[in-house]
C-alpha atoms as a PDB file:
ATOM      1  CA  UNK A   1     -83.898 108.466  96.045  1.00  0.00           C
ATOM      2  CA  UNK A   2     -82.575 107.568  92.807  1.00  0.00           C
ATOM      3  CA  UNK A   3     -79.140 107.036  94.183  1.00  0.00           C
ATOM      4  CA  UNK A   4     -80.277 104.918  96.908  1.00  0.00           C
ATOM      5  CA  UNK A   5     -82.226 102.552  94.359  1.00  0.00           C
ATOM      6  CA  UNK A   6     -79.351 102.512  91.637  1.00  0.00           C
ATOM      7  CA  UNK A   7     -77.145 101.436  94.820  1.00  0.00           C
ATOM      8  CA  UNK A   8     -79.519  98.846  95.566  1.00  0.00           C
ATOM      9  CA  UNK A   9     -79.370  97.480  92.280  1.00  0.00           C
ATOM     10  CA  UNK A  10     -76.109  97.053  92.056  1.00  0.00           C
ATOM     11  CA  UNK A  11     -76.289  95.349  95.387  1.00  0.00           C
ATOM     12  CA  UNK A  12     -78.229  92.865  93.267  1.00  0.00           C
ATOM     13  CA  UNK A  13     -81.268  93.911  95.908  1.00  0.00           C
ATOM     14  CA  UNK A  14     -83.517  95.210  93.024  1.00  0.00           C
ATOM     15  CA  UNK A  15     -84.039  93.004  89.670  1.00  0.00           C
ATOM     16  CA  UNK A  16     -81.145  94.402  86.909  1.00  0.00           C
ATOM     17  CA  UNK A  17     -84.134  95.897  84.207  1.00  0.00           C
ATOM     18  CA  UNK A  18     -85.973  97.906  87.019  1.00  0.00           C
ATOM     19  CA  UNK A  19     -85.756 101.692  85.976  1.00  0.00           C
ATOM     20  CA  UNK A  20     -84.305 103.315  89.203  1.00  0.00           C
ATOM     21  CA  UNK A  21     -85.362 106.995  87.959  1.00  0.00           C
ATOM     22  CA  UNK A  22     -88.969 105.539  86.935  1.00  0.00           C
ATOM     23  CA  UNK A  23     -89.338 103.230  90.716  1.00  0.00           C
ATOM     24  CA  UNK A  24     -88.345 106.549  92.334  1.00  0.00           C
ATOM     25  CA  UNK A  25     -90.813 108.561  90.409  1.00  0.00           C
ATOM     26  CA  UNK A  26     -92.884 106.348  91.711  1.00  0.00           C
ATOM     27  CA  UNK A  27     -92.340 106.172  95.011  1.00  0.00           C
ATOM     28  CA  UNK A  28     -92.671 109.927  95.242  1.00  0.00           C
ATOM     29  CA  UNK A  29     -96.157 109.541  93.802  1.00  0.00           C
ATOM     30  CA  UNK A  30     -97.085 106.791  96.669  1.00  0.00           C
ATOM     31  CA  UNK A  31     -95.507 109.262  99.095  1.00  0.00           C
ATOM     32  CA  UNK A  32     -97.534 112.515  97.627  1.00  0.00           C
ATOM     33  CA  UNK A  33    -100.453 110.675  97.944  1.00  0.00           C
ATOM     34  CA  UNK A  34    -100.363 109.531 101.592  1.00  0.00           C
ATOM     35  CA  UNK A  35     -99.958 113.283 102.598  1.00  0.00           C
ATOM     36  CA  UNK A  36    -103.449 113.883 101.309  1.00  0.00           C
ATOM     37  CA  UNK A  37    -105.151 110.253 102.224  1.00  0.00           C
ATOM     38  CA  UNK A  38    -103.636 111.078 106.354  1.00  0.00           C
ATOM     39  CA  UNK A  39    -105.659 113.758 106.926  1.00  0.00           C
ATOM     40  CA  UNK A  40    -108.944 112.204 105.458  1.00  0.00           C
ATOM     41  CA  UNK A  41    -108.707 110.383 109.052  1.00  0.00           C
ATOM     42  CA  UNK A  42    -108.876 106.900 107.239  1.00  0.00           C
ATOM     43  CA  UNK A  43    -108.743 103.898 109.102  1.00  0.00           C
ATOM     44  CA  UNK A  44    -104.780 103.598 110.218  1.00  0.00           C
ATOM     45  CA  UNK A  45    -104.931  99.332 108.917  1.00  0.00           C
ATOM     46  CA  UNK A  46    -106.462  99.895 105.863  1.00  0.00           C
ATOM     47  CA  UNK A  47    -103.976 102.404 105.712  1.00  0.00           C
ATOM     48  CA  UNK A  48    -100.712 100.241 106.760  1.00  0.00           C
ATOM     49  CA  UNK A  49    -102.483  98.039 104.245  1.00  0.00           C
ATOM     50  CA  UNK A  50    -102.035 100.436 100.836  1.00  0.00           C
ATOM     51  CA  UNK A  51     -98.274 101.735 102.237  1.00  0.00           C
ATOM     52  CA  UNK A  52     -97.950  97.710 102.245  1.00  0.00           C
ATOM     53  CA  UNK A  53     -99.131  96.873  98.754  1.00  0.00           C
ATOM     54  CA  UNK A  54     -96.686  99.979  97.431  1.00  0.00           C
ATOM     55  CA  UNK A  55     -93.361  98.480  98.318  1.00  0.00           C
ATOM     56  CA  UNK A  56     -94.604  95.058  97.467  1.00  0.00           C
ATOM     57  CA  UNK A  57     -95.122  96.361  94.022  1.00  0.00           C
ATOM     58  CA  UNK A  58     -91.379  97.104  93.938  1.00  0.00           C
ATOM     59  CA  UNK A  59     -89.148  94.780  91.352  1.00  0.00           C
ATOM     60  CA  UNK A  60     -87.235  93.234  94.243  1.00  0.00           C
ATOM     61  CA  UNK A  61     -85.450  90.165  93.862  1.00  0.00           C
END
């Protein structure tokens, strides 16, 4: 994952001071956690919603 967003910033498709170890760190984190929310049966828009605000939160350009 760290590749893939190192590539991307040299692509110019993530700002230049994002941290691509520290964005994919974080993206594992959003990704551990919707294993566990799934199988509390939550609502699948409210869900859709929080996987939404994640990648919004990423430095793109």
């Amino acid at each position: 994952m760290q590749n893939v967003l190192a590539s991307a910033q040299v692509q110019g498709k993530l700002k230049k001071q994002a941290n691509p170890t520290e964005l994919a760190n974080y993206l594992f984190l959003c990704y551990s956690g919707l294993q566990v929310v799934v199988q509390t049966n939550i609502d699948q828009q409210k869900l859709v919603k929080k996987v939404r605000q994640s990648v919004e939160a990423l430095p793109w350009v």
